[in-house]
C-alpha atoms as a PDB file:
ATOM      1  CA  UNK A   1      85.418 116.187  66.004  1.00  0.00           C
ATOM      2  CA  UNK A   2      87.321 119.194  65.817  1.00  0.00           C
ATOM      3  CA  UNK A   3      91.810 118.320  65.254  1.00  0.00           C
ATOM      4  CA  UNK A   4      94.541 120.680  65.791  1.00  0.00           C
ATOM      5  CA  UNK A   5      97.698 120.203  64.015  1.00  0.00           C
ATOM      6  CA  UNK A   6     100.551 120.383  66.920  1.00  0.00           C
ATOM      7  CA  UNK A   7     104.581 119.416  67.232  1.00  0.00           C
ATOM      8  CA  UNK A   8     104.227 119.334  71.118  1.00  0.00           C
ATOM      9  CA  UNK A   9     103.446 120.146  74.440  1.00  0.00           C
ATOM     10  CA  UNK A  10     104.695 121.321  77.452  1.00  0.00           C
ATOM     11  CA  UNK A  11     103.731 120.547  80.938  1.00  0.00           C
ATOM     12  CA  UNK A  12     103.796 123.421  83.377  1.00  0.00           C
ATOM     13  CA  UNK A  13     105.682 125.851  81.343  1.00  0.00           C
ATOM     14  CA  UNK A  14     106.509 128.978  83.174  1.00  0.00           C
ATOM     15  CA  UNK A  15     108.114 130.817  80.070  1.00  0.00           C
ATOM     16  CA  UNK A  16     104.704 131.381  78.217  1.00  0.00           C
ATOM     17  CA  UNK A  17     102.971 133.905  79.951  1.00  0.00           C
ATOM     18  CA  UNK A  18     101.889 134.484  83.796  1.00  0.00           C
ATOM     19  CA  UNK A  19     102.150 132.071  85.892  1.00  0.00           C
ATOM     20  CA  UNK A  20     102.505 128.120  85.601  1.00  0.00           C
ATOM     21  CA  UNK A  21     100.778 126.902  82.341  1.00  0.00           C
ATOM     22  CA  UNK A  22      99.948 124.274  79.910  1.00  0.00           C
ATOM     23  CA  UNK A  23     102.164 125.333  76.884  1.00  0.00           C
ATOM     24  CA  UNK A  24     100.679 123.990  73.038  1.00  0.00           C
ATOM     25  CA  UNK A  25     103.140 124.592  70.160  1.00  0.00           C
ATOM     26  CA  UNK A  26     101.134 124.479  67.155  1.00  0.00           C
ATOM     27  CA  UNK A  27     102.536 122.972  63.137  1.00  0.00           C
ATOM     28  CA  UNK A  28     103.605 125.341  60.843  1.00  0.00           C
ATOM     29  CA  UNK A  29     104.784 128.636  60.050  1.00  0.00           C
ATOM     30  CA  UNK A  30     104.752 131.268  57.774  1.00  0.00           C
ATOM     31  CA  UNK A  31     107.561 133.406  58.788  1.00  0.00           C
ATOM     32  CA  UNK A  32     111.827 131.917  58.038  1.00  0.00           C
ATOM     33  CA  UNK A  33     113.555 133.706  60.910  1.00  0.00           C
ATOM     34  CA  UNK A  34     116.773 133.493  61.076  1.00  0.00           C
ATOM     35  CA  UNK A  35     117.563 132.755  64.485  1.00  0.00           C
ATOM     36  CA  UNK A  36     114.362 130.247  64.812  1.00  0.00           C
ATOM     37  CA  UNK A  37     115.197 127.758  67.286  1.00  0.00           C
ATOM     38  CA  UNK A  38     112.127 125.603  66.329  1.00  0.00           C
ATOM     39  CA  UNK A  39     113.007 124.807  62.913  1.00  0.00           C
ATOM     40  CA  UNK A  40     111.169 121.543  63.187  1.00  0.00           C
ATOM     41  CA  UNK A  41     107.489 123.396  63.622  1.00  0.00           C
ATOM     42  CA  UNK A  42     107.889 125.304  60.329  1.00  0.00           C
ATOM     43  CA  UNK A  43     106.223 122.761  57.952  1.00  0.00           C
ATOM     44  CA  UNK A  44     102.440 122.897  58.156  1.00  0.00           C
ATOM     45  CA  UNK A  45     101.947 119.552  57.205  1.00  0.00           C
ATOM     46  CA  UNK A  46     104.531 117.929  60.184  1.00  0.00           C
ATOM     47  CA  UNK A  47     103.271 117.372  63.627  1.00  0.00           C
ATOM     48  CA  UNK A  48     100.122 115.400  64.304  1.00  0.00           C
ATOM     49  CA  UNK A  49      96.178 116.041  64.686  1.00  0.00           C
ATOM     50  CA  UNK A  50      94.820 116.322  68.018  1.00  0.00           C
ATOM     51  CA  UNK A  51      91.472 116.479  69.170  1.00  0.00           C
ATOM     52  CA  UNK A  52      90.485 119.826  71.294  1.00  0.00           C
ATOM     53  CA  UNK A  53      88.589 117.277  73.349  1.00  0.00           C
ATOM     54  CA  UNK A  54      92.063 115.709  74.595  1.00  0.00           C
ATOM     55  CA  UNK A  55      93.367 119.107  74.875  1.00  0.00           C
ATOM     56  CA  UNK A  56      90.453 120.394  77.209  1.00  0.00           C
ATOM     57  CA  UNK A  57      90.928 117.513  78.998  1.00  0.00           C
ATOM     58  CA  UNK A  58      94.819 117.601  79.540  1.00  0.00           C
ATOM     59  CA  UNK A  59      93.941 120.975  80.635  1.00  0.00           C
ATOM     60  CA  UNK A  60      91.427 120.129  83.463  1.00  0.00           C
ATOM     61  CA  UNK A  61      93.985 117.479  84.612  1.00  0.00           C
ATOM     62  CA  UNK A  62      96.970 120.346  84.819  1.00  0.00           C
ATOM     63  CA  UNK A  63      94.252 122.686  86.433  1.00  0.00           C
ATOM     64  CA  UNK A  64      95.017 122.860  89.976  1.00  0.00           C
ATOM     65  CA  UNK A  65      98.667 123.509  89.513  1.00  0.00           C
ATOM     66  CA  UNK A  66      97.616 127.065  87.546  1.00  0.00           C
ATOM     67  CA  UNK A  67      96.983 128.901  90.449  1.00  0.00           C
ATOM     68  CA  UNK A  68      95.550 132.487  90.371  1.00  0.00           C
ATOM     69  CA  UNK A  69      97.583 133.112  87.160  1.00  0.00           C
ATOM     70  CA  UNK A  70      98.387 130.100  85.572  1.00  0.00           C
ATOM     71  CA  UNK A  71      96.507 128.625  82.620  1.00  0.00           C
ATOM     72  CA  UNK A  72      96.874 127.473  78.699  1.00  0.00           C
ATOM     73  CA  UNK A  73      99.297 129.238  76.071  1.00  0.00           C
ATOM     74  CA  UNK A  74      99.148 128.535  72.587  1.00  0.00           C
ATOM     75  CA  UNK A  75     103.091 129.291  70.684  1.00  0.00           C
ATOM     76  CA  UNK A  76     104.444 127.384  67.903  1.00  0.00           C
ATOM     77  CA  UNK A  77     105.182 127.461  64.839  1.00  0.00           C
ATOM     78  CA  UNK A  78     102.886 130.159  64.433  1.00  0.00           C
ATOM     79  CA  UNK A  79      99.452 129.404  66.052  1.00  0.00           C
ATOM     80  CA  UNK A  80      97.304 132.048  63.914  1.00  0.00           C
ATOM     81  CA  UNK A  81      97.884 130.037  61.419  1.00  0.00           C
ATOM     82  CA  UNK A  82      94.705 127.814  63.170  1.00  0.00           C
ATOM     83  CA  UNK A  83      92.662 130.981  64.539  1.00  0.00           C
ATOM     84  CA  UNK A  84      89.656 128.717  63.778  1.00  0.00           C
ATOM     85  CA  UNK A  85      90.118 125.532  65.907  1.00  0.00           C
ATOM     86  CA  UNK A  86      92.032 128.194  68.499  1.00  0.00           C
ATOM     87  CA  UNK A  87      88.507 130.149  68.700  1.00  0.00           C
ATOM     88  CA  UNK A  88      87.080 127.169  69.530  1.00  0.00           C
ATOM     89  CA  UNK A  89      89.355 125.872  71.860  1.00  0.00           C
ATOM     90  CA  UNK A  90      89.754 129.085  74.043  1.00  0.00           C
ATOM     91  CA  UNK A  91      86.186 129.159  74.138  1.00  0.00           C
ATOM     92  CA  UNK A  92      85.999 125.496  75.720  1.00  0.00           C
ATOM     93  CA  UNK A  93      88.970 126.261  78.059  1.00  0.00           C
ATOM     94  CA  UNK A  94      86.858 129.831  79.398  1.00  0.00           C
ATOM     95  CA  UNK A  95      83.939 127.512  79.641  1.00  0.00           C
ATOM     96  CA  UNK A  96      85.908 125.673  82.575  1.00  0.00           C
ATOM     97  CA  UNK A  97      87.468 129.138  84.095  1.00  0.00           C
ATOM     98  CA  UNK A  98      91.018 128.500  82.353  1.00  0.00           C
ATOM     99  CA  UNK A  99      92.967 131.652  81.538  1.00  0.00           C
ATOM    100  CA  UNK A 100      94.212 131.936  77.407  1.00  0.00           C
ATOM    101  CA  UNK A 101      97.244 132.938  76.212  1.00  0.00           C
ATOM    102  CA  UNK A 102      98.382 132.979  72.695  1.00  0.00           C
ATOM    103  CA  UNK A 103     102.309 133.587  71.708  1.00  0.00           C
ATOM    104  CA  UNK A 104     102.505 134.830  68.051  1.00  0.00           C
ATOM    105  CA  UNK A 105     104.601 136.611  65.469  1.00  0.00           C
ATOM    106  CA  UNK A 106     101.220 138.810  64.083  1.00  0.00           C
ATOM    107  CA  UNK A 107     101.383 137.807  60.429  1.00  0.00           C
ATOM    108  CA  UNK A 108      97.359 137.600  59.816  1.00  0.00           C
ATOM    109  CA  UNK A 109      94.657 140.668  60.511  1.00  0.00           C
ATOM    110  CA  UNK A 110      91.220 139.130  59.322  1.00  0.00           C
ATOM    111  CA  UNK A 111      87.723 138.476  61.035  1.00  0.00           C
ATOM    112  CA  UNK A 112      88.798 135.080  62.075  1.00  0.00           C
ATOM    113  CA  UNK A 113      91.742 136.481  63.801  1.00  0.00           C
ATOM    114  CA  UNK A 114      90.079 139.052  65.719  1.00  0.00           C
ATOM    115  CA  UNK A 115      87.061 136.076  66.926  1.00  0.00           C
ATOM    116  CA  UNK A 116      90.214 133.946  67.853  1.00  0.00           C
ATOM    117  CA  UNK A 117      91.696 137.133  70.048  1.00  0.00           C
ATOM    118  CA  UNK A 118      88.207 137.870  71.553  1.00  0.00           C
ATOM    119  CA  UNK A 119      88.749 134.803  73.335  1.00  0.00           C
ATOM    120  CA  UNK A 120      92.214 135.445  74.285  1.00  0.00           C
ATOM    121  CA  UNK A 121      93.120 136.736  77.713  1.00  0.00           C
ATOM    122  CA  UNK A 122      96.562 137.436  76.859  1.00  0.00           C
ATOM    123  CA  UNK A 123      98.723 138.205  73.554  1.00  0.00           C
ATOM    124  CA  UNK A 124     102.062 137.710  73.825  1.00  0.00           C
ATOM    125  CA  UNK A 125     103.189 139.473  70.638  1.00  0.00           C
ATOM    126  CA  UNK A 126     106.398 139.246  68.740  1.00  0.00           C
ATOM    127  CA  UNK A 127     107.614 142.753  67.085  1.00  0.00           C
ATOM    128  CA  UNK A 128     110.789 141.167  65.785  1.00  0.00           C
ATOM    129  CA  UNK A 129     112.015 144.795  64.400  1.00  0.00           C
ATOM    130  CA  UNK A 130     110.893 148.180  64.111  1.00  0.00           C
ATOM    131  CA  UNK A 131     112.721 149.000  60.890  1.00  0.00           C
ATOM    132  CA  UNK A 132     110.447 147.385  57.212  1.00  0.00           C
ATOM    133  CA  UNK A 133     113.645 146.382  55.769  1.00  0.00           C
ATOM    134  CA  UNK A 134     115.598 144.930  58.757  1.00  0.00           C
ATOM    135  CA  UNK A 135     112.469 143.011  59.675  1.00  0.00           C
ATOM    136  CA  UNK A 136     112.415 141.410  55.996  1.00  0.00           C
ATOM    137  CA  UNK A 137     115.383 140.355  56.569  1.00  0.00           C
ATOM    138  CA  UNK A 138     115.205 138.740  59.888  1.00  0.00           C
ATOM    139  CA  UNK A 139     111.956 136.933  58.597  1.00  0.00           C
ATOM    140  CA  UNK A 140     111.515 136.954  55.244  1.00  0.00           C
ATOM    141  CA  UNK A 141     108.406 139.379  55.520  1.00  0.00           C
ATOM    142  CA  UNK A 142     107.246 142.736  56.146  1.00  0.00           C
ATOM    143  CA  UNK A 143     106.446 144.096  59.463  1.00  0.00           C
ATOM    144  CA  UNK A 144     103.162 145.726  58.970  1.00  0.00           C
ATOM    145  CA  UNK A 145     100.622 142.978  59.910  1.00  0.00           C
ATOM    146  CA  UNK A 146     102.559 142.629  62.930  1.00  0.00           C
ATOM    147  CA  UNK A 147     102.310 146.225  63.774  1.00  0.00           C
ATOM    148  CA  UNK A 148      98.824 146.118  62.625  1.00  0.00           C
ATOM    149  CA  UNK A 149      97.710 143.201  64.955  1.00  0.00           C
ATOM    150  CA  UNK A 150      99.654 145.571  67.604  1.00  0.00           C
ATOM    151  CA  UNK A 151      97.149 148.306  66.729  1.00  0.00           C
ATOM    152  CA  UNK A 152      94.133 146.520  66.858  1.00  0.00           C
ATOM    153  CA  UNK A 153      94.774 144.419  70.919  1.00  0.00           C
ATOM    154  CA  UNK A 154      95.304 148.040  71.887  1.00  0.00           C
ATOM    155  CA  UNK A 155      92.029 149.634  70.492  1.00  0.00           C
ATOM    156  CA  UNK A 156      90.630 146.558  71.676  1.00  0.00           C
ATOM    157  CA  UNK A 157      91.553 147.174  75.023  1.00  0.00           C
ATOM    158  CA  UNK A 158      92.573 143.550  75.809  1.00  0.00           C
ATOM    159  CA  UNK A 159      96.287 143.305  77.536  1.00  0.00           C
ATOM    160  CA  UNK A 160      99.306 142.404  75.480  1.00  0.00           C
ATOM    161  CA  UNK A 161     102.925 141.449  76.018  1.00  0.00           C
ATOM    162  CA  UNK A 162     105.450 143.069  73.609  1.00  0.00           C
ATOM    163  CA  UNK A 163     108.460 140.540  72.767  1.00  0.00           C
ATOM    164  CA  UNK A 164     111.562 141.294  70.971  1.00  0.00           C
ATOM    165  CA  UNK A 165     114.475 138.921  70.055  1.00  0.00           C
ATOM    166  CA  UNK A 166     118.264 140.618  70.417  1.00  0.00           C
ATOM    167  CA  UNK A 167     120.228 139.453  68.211  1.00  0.00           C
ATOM    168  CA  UNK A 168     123.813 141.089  67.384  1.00  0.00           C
ATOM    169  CA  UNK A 169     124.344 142.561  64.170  1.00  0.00           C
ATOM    170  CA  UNK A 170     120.411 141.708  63.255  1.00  0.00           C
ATOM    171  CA  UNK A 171     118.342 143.647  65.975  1.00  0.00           C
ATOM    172  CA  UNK A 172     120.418 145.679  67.908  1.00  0.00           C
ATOM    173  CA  UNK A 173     121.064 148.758  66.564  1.00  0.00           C
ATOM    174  CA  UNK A 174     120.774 151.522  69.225  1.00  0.00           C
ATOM    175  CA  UNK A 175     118.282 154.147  66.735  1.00  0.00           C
ATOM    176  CA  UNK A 176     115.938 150.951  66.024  1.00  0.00           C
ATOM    177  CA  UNK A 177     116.017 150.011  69.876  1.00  0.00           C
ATOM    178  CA  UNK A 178     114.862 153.752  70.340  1.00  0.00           C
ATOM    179  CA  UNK A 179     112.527 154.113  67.401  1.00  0.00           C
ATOM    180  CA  UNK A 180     110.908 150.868  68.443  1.00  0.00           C
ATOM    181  CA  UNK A 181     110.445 151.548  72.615  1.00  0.00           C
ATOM    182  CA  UNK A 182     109.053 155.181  70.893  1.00  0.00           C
ATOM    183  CA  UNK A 183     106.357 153.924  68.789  1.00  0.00           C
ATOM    184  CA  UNK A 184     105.163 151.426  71.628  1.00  0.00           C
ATOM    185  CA  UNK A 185     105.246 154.529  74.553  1.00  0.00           C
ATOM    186  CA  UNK A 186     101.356 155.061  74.220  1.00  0.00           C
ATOM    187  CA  UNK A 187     100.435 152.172  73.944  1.00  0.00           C
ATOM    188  CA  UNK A 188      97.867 151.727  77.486  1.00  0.00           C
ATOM    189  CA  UNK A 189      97.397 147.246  76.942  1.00  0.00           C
ATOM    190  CA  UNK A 190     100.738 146.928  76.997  1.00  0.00           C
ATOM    191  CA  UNK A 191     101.590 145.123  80.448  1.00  0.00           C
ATOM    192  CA  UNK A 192     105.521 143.905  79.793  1.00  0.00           C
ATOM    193  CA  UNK A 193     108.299 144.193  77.384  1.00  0.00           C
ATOM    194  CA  UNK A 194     110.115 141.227  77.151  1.00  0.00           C
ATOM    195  CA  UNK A 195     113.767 140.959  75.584  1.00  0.00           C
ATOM    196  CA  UNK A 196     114.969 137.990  74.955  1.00  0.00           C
ATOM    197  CA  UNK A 197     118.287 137.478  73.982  1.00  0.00           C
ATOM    198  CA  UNK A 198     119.659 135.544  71.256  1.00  0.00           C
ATOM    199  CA  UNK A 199     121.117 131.951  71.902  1.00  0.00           C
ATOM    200  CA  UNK A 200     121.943 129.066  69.229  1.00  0.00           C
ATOM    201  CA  UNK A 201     120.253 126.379  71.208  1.00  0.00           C
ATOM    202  CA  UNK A 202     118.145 125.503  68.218  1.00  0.00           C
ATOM    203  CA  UNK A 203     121.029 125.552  65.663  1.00  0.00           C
ATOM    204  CA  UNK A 204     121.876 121.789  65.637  1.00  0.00           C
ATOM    205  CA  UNK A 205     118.121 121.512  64.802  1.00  0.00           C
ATOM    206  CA  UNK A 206     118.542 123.394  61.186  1.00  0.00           C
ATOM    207  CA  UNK A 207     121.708 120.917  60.717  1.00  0.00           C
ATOM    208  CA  UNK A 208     119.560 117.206  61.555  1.00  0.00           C
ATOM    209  CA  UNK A 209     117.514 119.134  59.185  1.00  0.00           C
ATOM    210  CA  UNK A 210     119.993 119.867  56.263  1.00  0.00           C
ATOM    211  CA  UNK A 211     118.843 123.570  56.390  1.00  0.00           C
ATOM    212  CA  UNK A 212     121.912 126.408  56.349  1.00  0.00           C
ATOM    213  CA  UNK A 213     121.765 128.022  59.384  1.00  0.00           C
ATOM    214  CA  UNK A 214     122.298 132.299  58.392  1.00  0.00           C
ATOM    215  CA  UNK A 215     123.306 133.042  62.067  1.00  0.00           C
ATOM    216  CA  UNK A 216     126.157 130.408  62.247  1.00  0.00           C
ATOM    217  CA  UNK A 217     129.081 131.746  64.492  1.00  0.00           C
ATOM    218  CA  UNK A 218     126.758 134.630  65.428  1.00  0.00           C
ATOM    219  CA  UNK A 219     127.544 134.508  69.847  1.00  0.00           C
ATOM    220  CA  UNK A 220     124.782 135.572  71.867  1.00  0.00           C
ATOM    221  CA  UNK A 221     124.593 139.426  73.055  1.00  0.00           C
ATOM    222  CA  UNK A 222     127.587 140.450  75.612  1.00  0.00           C
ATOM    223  CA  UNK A 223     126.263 141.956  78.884  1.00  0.00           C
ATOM    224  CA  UNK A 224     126.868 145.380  77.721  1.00  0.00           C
ATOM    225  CA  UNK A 225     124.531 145.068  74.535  1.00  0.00           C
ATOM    226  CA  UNK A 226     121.954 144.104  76.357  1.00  0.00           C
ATOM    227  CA  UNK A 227     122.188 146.576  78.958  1.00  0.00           C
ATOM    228  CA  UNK A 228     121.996 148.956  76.404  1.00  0.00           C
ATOM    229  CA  UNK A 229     118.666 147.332  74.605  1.00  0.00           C
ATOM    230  CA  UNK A 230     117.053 147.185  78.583  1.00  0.00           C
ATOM    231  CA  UNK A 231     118.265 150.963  79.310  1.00  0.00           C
ATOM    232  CA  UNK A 232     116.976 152.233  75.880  1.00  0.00           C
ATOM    233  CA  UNK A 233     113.529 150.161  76.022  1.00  0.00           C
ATOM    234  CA  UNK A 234     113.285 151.064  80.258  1.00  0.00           C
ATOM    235  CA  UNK A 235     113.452 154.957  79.571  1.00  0.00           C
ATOM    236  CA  UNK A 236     110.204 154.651  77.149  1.00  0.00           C
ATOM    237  CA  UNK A 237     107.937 151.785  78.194  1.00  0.00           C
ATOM    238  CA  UNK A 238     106.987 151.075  82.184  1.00  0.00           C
ATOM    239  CA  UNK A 239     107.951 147.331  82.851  1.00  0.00           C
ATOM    240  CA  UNK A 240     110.597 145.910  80.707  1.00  0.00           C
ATOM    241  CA  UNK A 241     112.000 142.341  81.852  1.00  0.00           C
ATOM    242  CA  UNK A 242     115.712 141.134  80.501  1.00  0.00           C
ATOM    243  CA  UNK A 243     115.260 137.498  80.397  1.00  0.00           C
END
C-alpha cells in the first residue's frame, strides 16, 4: 500500500484554491522561512503515514460539497517533497472527476516533479521574493528553482496562482514589488496574484517549540503598505486579490 507522510487535514477549506476543498498538509520542509506559521510541519520525519486509499476515500465522502470548483489541495510543509505518492494520488482523485490543487514553495525541478504537475489542475505557487539575496534571507535558499518551476507551468500551459507573503521590512520594498509584478507581466497561466499579508498567528508555535522566532515584534503590514504592494502588483498583472 502506498503511505503519505502528513501533519493534518482540513475539512472544506476555502483558502486553498477555488472553491470549497479538501485541504492535505503534507510532513516536512526544506525551506526555514522566517515568518512560517507552520513550524510544526518542518521536520520530515513528524506527522504520521497515511494510506492514499483513506485519502481517496475521505475525498469521495467530502465530494458533493465541492461543487463546480471545489476539490483536493495538497500544502504543507512542502508537498514536493512527496511528488511520487502525490503523482499517484492526483491520478486516483482524476480517476473519480476530483479537481487537484497543489500549494508549494517550488524548491525541486526534476522528472518526478513535472509527472506529479501533469496531474495537477492547479499550482498555487509561492514566489516569496524577487530579489536572490532577499529571498535567501527570508528562506534560507535561493530563488531560482522557484522561478524555474514558474517557467516551466507556464510553457506547460497548465494554470497557476502566483502567491507572495508581505512582510514589513522583509518583502516590501517598493523596486522589488515592481521588479517582481514586471517579470510575472507575460506570463499567459497565470490566473491570480495573491498577497497575503504577514500575521504572527504561528509565532507561539516556534516558542512550544523552543525555536527563536527572527520576526518577533515584527506587526503585520499597515493599510497603507499594502495598498501600495496591491497598486504596484494591479498596474502589471490582471487579477490581483489582497487577502
Amino acid at each position: 500500500m502506498t503511505q503519505l507522510r502528513i501533519h493534518s487535514i482540513e475539512t472544506l477549506g476555502a483558502n486553498d484554491g477555488p472553491g470549497l476543498r479538501m485541504v492535505v498538509f503534507t510532513q516536512g520542509c526544506l525551506m526555514r522561512c522566517v515568518y512560517c506559521h507552520n513550524p510544526d510541519t518542518l521536520d520530515p520525519q513528524g506527522g504520521q503515514l497515511v494510506e492514499i486509499d483513506e485519502l481517496v476515500q475521505r475525498a469521495l465522502r467530502q465530494k458533493n460539497y465541492f461543487g463546480k470548483n471545489g476539490g483536493v489541495t495538497v500544502s504543507g510543509g512542502e508537498p514536493s517533497l512527496h511528488r511520487v505518492v502525490l503523482a499517484e494520488f492526483f491520478r486516483r482523485l482524476h480517476a473519480h472527476g476530483i479537481h487537484t490543487c497543489l500549494d508549494t514553495n517550488g524548491l525541486f525541478l526534476d522528472d518526478e516533479l513535472r509527472a506529479l504537475y501533469a496531474e495537477t489542475d492547479l499550482v498555487l505557487l509561492d514566489i516569496k521574493h524577487i530579489d536572490d539575496e532577499h529571498h535567501r534571507r527570508l528562506t534560507g535558499v535561493s530563488n531560482a528553482t522557484p522561478l524555474a518551476v514558474a517557467d516551466f507551468r507556464e510553457r506547460s500551459g497548465q494554470p497557476m496562482w502566483l502567491r507572495y507573503v508581505l512582510v514589513p521590512g522583509w518583502s516590501d520594498q517598493p523596486e522589488f514589488l515592481e521588479k517582481w509584478a514586471r517579470h510575472f507581466a507575460a506570463f499567459r497561466m497565470v490566473e491570480r496574484v495573491e498577497i497575503l499579508p504577514y500575521h504572527s498567528l504561528g509565532a507561539h508555535k516556534w516558542r512550544h517549540l523552543g525555536l527563536s522566532y527572527a520576526l518577533e515584534g515584527i506587526s503585520p503590514p499597515s493599510a497603507a503598505a499594502k495598498q501600495q504592494a496591491l497598486d504596484i502588483f494591479s498596474r502589471h498583472l490582471p487579477k490581483v486579490i489582497l487577502r
